[in-house]
PDB file of N, CA and C in Angstrom:
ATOM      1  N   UNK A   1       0.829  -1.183   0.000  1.00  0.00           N
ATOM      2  CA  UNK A   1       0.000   0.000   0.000  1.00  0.00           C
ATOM      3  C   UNK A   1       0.876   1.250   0.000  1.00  0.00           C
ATOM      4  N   UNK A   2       0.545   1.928  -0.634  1.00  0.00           N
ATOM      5  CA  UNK A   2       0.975   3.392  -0.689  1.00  0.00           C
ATOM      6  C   UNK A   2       0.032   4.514  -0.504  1.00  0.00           C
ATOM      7  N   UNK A   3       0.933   5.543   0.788  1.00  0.00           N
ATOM      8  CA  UNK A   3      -0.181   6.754   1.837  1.00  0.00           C
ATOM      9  C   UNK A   3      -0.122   7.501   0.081  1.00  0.00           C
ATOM     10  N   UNK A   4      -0.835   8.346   0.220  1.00  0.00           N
ATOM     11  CA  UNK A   4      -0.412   9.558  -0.743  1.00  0.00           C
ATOM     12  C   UNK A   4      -1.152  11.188  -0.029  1.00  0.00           C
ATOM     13  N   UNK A   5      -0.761  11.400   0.345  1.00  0.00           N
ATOM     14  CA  UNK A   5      -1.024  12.958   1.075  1.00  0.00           C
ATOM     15  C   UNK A   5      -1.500  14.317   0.458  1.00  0.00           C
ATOM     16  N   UNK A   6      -1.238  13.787  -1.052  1.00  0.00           N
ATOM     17  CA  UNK A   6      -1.580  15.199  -2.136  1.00  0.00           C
ATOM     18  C   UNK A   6      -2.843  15.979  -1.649  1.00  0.00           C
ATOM     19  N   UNK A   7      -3.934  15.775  -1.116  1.00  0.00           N
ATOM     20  CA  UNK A   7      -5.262  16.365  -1.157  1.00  0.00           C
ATOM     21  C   UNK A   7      -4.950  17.301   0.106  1.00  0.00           C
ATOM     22  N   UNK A   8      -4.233  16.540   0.910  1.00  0.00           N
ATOM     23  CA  UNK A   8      -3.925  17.544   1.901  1.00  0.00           C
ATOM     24  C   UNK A   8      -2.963  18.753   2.026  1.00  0.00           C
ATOM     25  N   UNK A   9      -1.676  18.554   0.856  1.00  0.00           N
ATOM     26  CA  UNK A   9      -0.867  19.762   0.987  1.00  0.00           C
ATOM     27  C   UNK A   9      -1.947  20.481  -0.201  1.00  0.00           C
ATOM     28  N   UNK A  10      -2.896  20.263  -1.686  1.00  0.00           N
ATOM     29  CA  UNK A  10      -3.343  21.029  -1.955  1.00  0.00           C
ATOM     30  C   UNK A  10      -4.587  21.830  -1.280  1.00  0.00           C
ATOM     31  N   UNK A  11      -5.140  21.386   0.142  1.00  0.00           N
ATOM     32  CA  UNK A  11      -6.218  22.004   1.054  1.00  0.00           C
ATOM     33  C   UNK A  11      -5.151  22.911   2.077  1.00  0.00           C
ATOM     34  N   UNK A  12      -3.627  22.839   2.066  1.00  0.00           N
ATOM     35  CA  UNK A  12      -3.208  23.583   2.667  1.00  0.00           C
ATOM     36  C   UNK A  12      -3.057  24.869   2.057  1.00  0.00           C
ATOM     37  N   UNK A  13      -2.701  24.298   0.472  1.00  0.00           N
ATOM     38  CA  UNK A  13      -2.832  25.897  -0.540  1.00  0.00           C
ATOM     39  C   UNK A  13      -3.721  26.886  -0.505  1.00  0.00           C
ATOM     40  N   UNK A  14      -4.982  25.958  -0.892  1.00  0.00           N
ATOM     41  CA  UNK A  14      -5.994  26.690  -0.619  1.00  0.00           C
ATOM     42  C   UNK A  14      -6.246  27.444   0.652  1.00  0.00           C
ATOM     43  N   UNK A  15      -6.026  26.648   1.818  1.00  0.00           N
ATOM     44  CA  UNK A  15      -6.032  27.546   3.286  1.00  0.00           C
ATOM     45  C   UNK A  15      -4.930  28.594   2.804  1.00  0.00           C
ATOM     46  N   UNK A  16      -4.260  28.685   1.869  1.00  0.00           N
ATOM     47  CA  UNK A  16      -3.196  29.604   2.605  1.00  0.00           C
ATOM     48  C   UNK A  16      -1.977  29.498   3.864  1.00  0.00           C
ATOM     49  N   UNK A  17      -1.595  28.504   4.080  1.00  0.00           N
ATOM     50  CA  UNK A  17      -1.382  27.668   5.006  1.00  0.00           C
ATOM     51  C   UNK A  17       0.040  27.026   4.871  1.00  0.00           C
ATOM     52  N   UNK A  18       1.001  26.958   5.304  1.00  0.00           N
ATOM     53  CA  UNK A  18       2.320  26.142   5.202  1.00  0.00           C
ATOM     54  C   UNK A  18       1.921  25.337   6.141  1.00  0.00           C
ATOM     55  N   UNK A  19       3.328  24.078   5.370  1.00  0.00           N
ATOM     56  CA  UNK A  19       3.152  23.045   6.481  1.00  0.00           C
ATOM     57  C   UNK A  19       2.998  22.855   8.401  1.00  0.00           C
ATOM     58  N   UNK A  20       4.419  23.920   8.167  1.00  0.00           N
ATOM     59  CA  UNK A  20       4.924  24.059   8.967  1.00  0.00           C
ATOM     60  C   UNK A  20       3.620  24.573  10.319  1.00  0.00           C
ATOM     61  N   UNK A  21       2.858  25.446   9.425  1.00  0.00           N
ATOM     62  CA  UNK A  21       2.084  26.608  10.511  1.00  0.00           C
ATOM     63  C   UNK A  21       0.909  25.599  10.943  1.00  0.00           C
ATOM     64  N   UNK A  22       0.536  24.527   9.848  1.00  0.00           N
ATOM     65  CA  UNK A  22      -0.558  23.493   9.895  1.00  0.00           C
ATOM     66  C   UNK A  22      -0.053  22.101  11.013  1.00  0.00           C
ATOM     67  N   UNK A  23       1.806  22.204  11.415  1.00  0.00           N
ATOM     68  CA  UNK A  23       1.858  21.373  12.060  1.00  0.00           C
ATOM     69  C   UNK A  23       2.136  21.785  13.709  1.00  0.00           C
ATOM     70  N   UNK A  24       2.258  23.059  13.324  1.00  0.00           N
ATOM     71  CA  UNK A  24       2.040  23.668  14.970  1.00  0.00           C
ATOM     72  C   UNK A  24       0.467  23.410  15.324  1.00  0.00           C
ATOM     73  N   UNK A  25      -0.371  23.712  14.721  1.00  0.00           N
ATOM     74  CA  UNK A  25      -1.490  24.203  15.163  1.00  0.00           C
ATOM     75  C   UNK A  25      -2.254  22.727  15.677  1.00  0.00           C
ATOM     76  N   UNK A  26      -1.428  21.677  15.101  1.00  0.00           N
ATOM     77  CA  UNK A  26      -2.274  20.613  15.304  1.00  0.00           C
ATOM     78  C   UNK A  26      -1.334  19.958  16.322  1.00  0.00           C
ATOM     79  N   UNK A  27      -0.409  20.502  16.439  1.00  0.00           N
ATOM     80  CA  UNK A  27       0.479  19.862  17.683  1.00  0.00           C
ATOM     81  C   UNK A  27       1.352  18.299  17.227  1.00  0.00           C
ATOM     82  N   UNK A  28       1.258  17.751  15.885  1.00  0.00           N
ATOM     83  CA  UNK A  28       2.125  16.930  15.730  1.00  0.00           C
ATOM     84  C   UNK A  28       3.752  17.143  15.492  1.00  0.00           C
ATOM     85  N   UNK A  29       4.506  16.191  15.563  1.00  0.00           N
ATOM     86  CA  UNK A  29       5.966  16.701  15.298  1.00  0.00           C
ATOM     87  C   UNK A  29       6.558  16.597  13.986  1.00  0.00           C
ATOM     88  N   UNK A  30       7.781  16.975  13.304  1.00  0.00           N
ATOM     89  CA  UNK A  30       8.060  17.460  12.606  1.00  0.00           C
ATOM     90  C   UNK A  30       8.462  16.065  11.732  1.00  0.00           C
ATOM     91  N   UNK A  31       8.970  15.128  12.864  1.00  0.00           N
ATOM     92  CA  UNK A  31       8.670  13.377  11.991  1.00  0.00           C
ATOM     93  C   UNK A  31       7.713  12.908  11.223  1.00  0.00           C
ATOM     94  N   UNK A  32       6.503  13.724  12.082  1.00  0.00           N
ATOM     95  CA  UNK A  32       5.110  13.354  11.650  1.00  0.00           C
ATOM     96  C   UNK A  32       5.628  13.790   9.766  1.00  0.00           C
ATOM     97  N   UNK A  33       5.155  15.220   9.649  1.00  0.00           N
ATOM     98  CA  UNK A  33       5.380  15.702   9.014  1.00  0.00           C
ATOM     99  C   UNK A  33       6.259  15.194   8.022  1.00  0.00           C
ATOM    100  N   UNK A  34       7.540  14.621   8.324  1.00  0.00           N
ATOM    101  CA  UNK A  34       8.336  14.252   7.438  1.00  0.00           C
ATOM    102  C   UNK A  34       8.249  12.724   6.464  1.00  0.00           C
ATOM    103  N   UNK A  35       7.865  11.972   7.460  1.00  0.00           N
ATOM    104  CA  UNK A  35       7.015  10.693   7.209  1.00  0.00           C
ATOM    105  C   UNK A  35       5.811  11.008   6.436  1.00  0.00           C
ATOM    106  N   UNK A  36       5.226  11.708   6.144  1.00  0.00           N
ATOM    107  CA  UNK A  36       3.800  12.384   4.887  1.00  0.00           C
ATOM    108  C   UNK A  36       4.616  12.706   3.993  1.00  0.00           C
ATOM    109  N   UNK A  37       5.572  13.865   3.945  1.00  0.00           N
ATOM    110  CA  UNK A  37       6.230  13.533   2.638  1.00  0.00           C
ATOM    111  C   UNK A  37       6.484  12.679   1.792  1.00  0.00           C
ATOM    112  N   UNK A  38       7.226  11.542   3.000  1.00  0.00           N
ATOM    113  CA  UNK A  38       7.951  10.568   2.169  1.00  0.00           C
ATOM    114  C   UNK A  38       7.002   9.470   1.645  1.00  0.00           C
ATOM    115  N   UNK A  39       5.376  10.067   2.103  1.00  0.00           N
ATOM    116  CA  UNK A  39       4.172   8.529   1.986  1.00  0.00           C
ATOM    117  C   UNK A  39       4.421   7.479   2.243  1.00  0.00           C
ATOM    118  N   UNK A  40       4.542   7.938   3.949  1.00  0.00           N
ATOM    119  CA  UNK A  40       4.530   6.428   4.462  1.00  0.00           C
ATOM    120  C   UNK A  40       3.286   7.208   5.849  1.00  0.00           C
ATOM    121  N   UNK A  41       3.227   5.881   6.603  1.00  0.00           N
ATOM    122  CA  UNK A  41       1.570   5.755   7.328  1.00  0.00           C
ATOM    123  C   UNK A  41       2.239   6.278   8.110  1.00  0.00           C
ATOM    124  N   UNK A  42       1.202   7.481   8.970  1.00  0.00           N
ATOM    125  CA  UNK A  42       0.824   7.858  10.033  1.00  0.00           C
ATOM    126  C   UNK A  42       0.475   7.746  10.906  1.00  0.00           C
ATOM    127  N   UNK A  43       0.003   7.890  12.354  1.00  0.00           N
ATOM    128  CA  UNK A  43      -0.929   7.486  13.019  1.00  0.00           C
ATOM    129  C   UNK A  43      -2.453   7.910  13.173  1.00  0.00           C
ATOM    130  N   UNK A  44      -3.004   7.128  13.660  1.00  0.00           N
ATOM    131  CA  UNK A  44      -4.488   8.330  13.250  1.00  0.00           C
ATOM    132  C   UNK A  44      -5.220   9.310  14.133  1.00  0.00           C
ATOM    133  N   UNK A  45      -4.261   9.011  15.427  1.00  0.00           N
ATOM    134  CA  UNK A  45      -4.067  10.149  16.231  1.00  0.00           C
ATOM    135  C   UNK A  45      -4.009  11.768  15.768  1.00  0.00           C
ATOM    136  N   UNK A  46      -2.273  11.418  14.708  1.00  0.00           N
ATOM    137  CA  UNK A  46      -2.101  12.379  14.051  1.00  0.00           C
ATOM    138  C   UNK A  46      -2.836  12.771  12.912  1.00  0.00           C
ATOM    139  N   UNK A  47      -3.889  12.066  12.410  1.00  0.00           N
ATOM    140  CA  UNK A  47      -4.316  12.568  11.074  1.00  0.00           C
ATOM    141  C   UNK A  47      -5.764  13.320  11.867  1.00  0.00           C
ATOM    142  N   UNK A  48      -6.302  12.676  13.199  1.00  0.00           N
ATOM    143  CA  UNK A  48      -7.171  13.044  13.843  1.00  0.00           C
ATOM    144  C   UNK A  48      -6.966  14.582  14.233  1.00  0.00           C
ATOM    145  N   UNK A  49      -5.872  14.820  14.082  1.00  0.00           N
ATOM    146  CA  UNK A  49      -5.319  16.323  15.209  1.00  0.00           C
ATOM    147  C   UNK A  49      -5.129  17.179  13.674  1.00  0.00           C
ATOM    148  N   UNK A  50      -5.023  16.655  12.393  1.00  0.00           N
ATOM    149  CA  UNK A  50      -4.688  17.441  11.440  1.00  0.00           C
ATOM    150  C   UNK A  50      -6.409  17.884  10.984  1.00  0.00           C
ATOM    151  N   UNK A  51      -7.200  17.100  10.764  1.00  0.00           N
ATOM    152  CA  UNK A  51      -8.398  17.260  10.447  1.00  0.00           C
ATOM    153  C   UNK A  51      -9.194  18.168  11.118  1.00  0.00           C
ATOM    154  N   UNK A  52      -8.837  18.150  12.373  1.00  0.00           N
ATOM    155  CA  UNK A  52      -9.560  19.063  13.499  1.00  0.00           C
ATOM    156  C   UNK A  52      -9.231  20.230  13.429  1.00  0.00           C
ATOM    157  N   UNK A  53      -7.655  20.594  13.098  1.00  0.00           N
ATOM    158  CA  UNK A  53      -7.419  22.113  12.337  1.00  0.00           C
ATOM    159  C   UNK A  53      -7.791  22.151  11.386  1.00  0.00           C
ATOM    160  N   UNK A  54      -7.810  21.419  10.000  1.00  0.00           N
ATOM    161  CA  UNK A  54      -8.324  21.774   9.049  1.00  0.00           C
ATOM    162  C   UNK A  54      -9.712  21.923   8.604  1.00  0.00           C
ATOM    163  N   UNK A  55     -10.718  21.412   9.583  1.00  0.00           N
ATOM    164  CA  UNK A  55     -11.965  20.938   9.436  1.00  0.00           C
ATOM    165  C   UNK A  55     -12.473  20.323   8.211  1.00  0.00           C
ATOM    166  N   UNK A  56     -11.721  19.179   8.463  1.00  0.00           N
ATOM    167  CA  UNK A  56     -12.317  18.053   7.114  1.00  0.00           C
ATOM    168  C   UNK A  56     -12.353  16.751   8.120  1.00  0.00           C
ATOM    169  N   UNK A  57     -12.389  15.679   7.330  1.00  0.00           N
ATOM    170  CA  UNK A  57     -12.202  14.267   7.181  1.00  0.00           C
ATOM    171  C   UNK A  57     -11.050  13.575   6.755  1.00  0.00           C
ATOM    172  N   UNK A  58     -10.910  12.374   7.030  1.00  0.00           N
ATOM    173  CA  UNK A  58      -9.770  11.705   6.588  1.00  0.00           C
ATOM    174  C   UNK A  58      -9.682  11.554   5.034  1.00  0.00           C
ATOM    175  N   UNK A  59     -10.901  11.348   4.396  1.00  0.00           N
ATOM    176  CA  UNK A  59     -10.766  11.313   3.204  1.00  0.00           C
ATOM    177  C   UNK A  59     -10.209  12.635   2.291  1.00  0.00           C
ATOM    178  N   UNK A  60     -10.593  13.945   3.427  1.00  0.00           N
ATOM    179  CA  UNK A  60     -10.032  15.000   2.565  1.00  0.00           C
ATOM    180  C   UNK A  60      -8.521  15.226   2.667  1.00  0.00           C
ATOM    181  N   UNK A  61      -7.787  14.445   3.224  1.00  0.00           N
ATOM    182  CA  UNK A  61      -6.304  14.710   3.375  1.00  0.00           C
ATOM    183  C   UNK A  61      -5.510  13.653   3.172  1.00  0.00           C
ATOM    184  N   UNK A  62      -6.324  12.495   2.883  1.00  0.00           N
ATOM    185  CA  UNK A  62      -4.987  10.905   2.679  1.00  0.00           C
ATOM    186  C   UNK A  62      -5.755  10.272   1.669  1.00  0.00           C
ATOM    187  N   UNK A  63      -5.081   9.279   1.073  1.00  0.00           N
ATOM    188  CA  UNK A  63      -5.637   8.675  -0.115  1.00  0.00           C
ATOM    189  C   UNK A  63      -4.834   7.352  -0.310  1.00  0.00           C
ATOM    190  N   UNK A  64      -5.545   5.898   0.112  1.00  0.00           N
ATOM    191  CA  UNK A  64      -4.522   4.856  -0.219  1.00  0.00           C
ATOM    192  C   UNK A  64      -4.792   4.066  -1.424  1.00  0.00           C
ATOM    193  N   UNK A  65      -3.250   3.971  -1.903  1.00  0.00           N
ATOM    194  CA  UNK A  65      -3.338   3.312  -2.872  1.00  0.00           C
ATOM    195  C   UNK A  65      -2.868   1.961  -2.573  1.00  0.00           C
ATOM    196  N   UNK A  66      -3.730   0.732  -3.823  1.00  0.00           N
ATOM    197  CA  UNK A  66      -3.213  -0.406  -3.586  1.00  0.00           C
ATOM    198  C   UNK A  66      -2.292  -0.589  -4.629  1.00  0.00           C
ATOM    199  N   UNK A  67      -1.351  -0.997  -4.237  1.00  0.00           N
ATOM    200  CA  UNK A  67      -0.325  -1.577  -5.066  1.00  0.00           C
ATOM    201  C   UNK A  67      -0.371  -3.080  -5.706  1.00  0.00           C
ATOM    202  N   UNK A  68       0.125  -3.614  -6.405  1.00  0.00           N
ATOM    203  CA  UNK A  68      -0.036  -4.590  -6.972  1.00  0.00           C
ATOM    204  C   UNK A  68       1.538  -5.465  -6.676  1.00  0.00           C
TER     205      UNK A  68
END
């Protein structure tokens, strides 16, 4: 499986929003953060604490793909 995170750095555009300011606000750490880059899994703690600043859903910020 592969994370893919795209929906969420383009809902950060739209907020107007850097990563950085989106990962203070939600209180995860900067691993977090770095581990989404690289699309690999999260916890859902952390995707719980990202959604709640952003006011969406999980579906609006992660997207898994199946691999073959």
């Amino acid at each position: 499986m592969k994370y893919c995170y795209d929906r969420l750095w383009k809902k950060l555009i739209d907020a107007k929003m850097t990563k950085t300011e989106m990962r203070q606000l939600a209180g995860i750490s900067a691993n977090v953060l770095a581990k989404m880059g690289k699309g690999e899994p999260v916890s859902l703690d952390s995707l719980t604490k990202i959604c709640s600043v952003m006011n969406c859903s999980f579906d609006d910020i992660i997207e898994i793909i199946e691999q073959d």
